[in-house]
C-alpha atoms as a PDB file:
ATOM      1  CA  UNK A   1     -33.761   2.132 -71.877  1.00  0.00           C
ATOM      2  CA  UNK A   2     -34.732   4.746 -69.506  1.00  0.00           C
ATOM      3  CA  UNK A   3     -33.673   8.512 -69.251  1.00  0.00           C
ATOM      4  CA  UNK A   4     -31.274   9.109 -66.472  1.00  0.00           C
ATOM      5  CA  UNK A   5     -33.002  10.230 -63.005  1.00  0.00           C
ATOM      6  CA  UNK A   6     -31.681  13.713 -63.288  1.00  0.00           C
ATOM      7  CA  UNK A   7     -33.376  14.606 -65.959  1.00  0.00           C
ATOM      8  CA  UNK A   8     -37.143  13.771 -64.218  1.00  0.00           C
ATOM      9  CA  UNK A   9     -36.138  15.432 -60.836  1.00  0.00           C
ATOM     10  CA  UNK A  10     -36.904  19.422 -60.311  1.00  0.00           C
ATOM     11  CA  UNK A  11     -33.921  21.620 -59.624  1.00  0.00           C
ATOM     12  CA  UNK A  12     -34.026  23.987 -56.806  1.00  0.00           C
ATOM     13  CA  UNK A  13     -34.959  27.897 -58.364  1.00  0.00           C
ATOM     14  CA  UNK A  14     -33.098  30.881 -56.526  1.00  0.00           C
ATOM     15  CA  UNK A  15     -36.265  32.192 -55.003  1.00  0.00           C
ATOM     16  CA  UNK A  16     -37.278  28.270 -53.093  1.00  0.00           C
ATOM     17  CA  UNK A  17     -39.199  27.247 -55.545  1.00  0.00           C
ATOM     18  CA  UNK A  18     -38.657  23.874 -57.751  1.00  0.00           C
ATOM     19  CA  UNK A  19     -38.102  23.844 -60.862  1.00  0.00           C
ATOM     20  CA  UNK A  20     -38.599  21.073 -63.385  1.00  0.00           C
ATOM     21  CA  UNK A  21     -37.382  20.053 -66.685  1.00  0.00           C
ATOM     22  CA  UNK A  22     -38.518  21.577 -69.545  1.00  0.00           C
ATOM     23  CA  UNK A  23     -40.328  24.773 -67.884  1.00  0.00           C
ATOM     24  CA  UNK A  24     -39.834  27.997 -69.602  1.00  0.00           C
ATOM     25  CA  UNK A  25     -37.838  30.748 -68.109  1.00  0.00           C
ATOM     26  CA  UNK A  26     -40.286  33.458 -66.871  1.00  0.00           C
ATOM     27  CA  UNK A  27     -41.095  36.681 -68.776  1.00  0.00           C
ATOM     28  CA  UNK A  28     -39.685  39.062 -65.973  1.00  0.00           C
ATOM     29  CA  UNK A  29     -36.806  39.224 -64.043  1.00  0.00           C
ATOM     30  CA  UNK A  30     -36.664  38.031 -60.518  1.00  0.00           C
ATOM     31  CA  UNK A  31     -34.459  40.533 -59.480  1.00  0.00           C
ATOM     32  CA  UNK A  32     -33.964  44.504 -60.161  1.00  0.00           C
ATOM     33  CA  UNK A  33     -31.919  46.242 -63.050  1.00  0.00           C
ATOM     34  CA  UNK A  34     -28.358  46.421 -62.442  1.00  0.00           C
ATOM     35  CA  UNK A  35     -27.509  49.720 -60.167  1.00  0.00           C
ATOM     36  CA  UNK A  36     -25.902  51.039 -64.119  1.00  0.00           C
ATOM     37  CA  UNK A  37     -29.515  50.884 -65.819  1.00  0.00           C
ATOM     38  CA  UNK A  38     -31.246  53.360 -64.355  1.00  0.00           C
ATOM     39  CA  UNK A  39     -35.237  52.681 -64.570  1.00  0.00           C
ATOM     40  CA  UNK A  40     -35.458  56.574 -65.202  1.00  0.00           C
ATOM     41  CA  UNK A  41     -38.472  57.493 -67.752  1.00  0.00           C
ATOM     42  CA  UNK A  42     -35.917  58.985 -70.778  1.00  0.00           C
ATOM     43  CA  UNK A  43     -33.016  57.610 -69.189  1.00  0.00           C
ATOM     44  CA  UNK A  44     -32.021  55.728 -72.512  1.00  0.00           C
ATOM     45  CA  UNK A  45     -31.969  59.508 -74.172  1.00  0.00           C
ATOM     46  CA  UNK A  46     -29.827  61.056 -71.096  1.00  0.00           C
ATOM     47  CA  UNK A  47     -27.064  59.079 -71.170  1.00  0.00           C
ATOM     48  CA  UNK A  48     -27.029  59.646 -75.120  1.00  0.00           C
ATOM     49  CA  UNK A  49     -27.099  62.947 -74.282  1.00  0.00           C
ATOM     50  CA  UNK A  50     -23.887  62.599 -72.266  1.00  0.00           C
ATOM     51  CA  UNK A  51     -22.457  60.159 -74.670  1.00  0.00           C
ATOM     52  CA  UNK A  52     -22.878  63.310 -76.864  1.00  0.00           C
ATOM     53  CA  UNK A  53     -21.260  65.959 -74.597  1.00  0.00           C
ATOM     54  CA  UNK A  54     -18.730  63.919 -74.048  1.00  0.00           C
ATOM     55  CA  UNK A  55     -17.943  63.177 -77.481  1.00  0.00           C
ATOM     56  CA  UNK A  56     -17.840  66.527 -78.001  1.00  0.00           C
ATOM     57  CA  UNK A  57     -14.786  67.387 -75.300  1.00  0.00           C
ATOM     58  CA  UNK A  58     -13.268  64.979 -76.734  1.00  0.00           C
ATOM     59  CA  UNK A  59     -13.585  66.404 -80.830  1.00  0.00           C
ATOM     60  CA  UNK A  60     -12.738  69.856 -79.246  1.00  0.00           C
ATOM     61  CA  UNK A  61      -9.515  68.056 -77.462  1.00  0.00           C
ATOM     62  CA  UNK A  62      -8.133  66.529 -80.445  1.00  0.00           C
ATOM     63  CA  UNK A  63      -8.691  69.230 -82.655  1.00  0.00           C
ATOM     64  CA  UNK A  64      -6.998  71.263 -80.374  1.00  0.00           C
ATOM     65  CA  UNK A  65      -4.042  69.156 -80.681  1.00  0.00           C
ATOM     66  CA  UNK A  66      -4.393  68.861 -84.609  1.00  0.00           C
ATOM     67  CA  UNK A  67      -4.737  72.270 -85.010  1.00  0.00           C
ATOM     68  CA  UNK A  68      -1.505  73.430 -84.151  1.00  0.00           C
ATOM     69  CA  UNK A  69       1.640  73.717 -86.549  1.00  0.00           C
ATOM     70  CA  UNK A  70       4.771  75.823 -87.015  1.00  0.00           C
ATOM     71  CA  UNK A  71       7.186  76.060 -89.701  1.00  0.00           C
ATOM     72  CA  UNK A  72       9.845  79.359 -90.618  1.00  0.00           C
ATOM     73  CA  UNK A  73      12.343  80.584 -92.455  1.00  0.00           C
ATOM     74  CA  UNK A  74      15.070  82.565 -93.612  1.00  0.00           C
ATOM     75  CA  UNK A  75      16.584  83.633 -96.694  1.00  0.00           C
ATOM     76  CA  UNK A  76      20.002  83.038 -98.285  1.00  0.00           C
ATOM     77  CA  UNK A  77      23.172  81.103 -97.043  1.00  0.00           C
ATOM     78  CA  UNK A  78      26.102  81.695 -94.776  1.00  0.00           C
ATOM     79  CA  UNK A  79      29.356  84.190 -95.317  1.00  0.00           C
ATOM     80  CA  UNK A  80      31.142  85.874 -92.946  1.00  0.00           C
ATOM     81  CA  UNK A  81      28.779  84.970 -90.125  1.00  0.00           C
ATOM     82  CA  UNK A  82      25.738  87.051 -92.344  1.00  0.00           C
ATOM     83  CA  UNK A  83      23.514  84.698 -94.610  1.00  0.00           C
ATOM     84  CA  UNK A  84      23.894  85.333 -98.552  1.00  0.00           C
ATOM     85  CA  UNK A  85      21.222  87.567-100.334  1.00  0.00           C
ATOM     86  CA  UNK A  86      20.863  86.694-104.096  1.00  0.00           C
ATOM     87  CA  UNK A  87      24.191  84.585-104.652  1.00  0.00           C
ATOM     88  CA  UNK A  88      26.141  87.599-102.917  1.00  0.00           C
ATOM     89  CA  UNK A  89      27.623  88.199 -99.495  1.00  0.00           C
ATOM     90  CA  UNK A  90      25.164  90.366 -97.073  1.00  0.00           C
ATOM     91  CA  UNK A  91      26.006  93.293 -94.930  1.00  0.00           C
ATOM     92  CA  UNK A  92      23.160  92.964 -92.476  1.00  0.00           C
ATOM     93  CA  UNK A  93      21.391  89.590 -91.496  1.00  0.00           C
ATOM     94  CA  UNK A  94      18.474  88.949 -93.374  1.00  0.00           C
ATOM     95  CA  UNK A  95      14.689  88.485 -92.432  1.00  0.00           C
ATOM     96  CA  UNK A  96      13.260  85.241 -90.767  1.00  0.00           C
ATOM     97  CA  UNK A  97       9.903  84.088 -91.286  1.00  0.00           C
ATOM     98  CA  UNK A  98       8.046  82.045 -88.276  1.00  0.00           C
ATOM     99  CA  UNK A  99       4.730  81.083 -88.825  1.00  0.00           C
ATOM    100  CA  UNK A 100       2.987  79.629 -85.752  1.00  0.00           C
ATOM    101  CA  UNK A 101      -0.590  78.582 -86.150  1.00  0.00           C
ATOM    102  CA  UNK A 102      -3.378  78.004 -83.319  1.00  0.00           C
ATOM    103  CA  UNK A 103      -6.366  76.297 -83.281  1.00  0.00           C
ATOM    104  CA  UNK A 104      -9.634  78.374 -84.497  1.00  0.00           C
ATOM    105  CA  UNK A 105     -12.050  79.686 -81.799  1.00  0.00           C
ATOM    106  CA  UNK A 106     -14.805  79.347 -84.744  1.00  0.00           C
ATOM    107  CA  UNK A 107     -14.336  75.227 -84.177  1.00  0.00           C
ATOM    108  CA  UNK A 108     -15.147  75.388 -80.660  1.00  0.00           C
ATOM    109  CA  UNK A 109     -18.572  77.772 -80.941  1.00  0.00           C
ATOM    110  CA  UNK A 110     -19.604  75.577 -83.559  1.00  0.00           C
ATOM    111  CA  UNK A 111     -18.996  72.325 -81.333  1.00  0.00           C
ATOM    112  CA  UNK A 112     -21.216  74.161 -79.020  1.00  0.00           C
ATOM    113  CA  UNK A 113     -24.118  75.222 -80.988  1.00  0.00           C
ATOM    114  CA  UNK A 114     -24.277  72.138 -82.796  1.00  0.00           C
ATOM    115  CA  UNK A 115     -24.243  70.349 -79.035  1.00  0.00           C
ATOM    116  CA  UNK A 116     -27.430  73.406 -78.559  1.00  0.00           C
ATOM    117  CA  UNK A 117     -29.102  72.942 -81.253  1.00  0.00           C
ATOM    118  CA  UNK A 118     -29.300  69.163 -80.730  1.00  0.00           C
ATOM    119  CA  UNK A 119     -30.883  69.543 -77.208  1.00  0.00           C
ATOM    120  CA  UNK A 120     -33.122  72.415 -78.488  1.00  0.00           C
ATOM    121  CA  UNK A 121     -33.905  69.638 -81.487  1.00  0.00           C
ATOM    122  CA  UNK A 122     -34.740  67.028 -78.895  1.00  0.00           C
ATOM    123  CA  UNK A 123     -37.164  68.677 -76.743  1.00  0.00           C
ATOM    124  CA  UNK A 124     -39.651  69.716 -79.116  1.00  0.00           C
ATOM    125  CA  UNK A 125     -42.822  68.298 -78.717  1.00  0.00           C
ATOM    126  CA  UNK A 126     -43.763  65.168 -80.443  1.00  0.00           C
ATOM    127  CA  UNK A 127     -40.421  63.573 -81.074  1.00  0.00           C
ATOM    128  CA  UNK A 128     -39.940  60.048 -80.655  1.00  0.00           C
ATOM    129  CA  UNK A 129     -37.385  58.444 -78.476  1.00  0.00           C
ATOM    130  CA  UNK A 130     -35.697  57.044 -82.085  1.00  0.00           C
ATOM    131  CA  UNK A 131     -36.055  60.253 -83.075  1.00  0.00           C
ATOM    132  CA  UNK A 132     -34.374  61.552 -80.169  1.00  0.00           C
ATOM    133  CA  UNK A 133     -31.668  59.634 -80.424  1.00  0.00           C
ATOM    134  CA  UNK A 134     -31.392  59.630 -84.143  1.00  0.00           C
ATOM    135  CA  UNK A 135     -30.790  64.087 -83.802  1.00  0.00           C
ATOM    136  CA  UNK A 136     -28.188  63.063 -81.124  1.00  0.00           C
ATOM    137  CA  UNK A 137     -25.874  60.659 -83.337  1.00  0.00           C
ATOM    138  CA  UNK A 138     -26.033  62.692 -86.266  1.00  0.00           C
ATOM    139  CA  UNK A 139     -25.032  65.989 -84.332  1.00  0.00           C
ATOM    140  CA  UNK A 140     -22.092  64.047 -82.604  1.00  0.00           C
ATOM    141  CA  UNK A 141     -21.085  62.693 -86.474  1.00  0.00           C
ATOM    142  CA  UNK A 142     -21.343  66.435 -87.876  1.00  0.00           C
ATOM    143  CA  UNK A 143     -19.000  67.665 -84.869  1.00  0.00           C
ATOM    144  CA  UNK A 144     -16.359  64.675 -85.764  1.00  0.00           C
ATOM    145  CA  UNK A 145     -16.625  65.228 -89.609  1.00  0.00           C
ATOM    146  CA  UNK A 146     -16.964  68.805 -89.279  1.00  0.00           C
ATOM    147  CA  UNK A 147     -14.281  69.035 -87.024  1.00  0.00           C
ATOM    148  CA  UNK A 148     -11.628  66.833 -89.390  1.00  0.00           C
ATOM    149  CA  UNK A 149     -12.720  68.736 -92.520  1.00  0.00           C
ATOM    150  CA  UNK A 150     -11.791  72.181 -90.529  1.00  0.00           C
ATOM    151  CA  UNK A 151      -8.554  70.667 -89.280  1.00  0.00           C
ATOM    152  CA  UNK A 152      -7.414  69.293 -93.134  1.00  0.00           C
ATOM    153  CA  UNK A 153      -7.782  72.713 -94.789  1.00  0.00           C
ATOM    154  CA  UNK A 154      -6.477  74.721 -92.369  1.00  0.00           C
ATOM    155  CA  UNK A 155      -3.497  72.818 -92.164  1.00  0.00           C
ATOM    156  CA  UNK A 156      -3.369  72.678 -96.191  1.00  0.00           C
ATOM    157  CA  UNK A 157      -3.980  76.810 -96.198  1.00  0.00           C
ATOM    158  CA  UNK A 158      -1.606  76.897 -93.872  1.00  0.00           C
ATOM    159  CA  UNK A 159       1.129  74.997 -95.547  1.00  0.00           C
ATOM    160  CA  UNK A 160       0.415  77.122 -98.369  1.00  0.00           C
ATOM    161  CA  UNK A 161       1.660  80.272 -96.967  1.00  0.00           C
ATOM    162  CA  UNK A 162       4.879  81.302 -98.809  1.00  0.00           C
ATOM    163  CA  UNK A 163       7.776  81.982 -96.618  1.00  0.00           C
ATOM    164  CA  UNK A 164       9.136  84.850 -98.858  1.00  0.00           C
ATOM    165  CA  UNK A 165      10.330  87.387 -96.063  1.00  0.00           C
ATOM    166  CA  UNK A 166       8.790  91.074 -96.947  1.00  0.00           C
ATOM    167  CA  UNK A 167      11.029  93.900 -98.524  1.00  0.00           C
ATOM    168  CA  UNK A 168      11.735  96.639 -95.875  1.00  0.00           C
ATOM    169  CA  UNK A 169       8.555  98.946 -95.506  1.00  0.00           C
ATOM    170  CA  UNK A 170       6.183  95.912 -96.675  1.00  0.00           C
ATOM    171  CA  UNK A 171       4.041  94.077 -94.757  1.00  0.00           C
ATOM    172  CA  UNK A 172       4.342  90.226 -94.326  1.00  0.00           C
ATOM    173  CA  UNK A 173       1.018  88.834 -96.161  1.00  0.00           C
ATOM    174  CA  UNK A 174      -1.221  86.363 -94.972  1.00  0.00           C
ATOM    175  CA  UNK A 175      -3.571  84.719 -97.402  1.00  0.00           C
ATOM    176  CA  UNK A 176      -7.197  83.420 -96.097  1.00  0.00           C
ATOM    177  CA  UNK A 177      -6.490  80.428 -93.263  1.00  0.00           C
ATOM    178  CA  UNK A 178      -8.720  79.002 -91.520  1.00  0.00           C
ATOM    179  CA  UNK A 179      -7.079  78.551 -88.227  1.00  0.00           C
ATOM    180  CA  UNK A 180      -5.759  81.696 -86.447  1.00  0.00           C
ATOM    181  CA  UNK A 181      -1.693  82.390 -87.535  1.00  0.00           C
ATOM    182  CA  UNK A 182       1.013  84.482 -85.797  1.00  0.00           C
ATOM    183  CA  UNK A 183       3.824  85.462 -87.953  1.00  0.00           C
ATOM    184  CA  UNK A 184       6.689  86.339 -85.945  1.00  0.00           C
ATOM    185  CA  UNK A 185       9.345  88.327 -88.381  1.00  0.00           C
ATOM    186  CA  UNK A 186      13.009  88.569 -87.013  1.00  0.00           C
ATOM    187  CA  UNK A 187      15.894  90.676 -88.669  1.00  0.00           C
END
């Protein structure tokens, strides 16, 4: 029994030419690089590089968003319209605590210097494209990791501010936060 007859006759190749059963594919391309590839010497490190500064709006966005909280407070209960002080009826309203906090201006230099010092990394002489690229991943991992570990213990210093209002003539303390706080105190 013989093969079929399709399998002995050439097919047609895109550029004219014939081509016939078990021929290899050729080592190059018969056409250019998609327009996205550029053929740019050290384009593989560029768009890393943008990968990077991207990635690092994007950590400086979120944390943005997680770094903002607010929580208050006042003392006592309600008689008479005037909150209770101590189990007993006040004559004057009491103090209210408001604690707003904002995201820390410290997180967004270091973004930037660690987006810096990554460049400044890169173009020394002698570094290796895997190098290059190796500097580039592990600055855009410290940023995210960084930026997380910033973001958990300000919010837990935060949350650890007592709302205790002051006595009259003290001032309202703040223990060490890491994200910048307002403390709005109301009589």
């Amino acid at each position: 029994m013989h093969p079929p007859e399709s399998e002995h006759r050439p097919a047609e190749a895109a550029d004219g030419g014939l081509v016939y059963p078990g021929d290899r594919m050729p080592e190059t391309l018969d056409r250019p690089p998609a327009a996205s590839l550029s053929t740019l010497p050290g384009a593989t490190i560029i768009r890393r590089i943008r990968r990077m500064i991207l990635s690092a709006l994007a950590v400086a966005l979120v944390y943005s968003i997680l770094g903002t909280a607010s929580r208050g407070g006042c003392a006592g209960g309600s008689t008479d319209g005037f909150p209770e002080v101590n189990a007993g009826p006040a004559d004057i309203a009491p103090a209210c605590v408001q604690l707003n906090l904002r995201p820390s201006v410290i997180v967004f230099v270091a973004i930037a210097v660690t987006v810096i010092i990554a460049i400044t990394l890169i173009l020394r002489p002698g570094r290796s494209e895997a190098s290059a690229l190796r500097i580039i991943d592990r600055a855009v991992l410290v940023m995210i990791v960084g930026t997380l570990v910033w973001a958990a213990v300000t919010m837990v210093s935060f949350f650890a501010i007592p709302l205790d209002p002051p006595r009259p003539g003290e001032s309202f303390m703040i223990p060490f936060t890491f994200g910048d706080v307002v403390v709005d105190i109301t009589q």
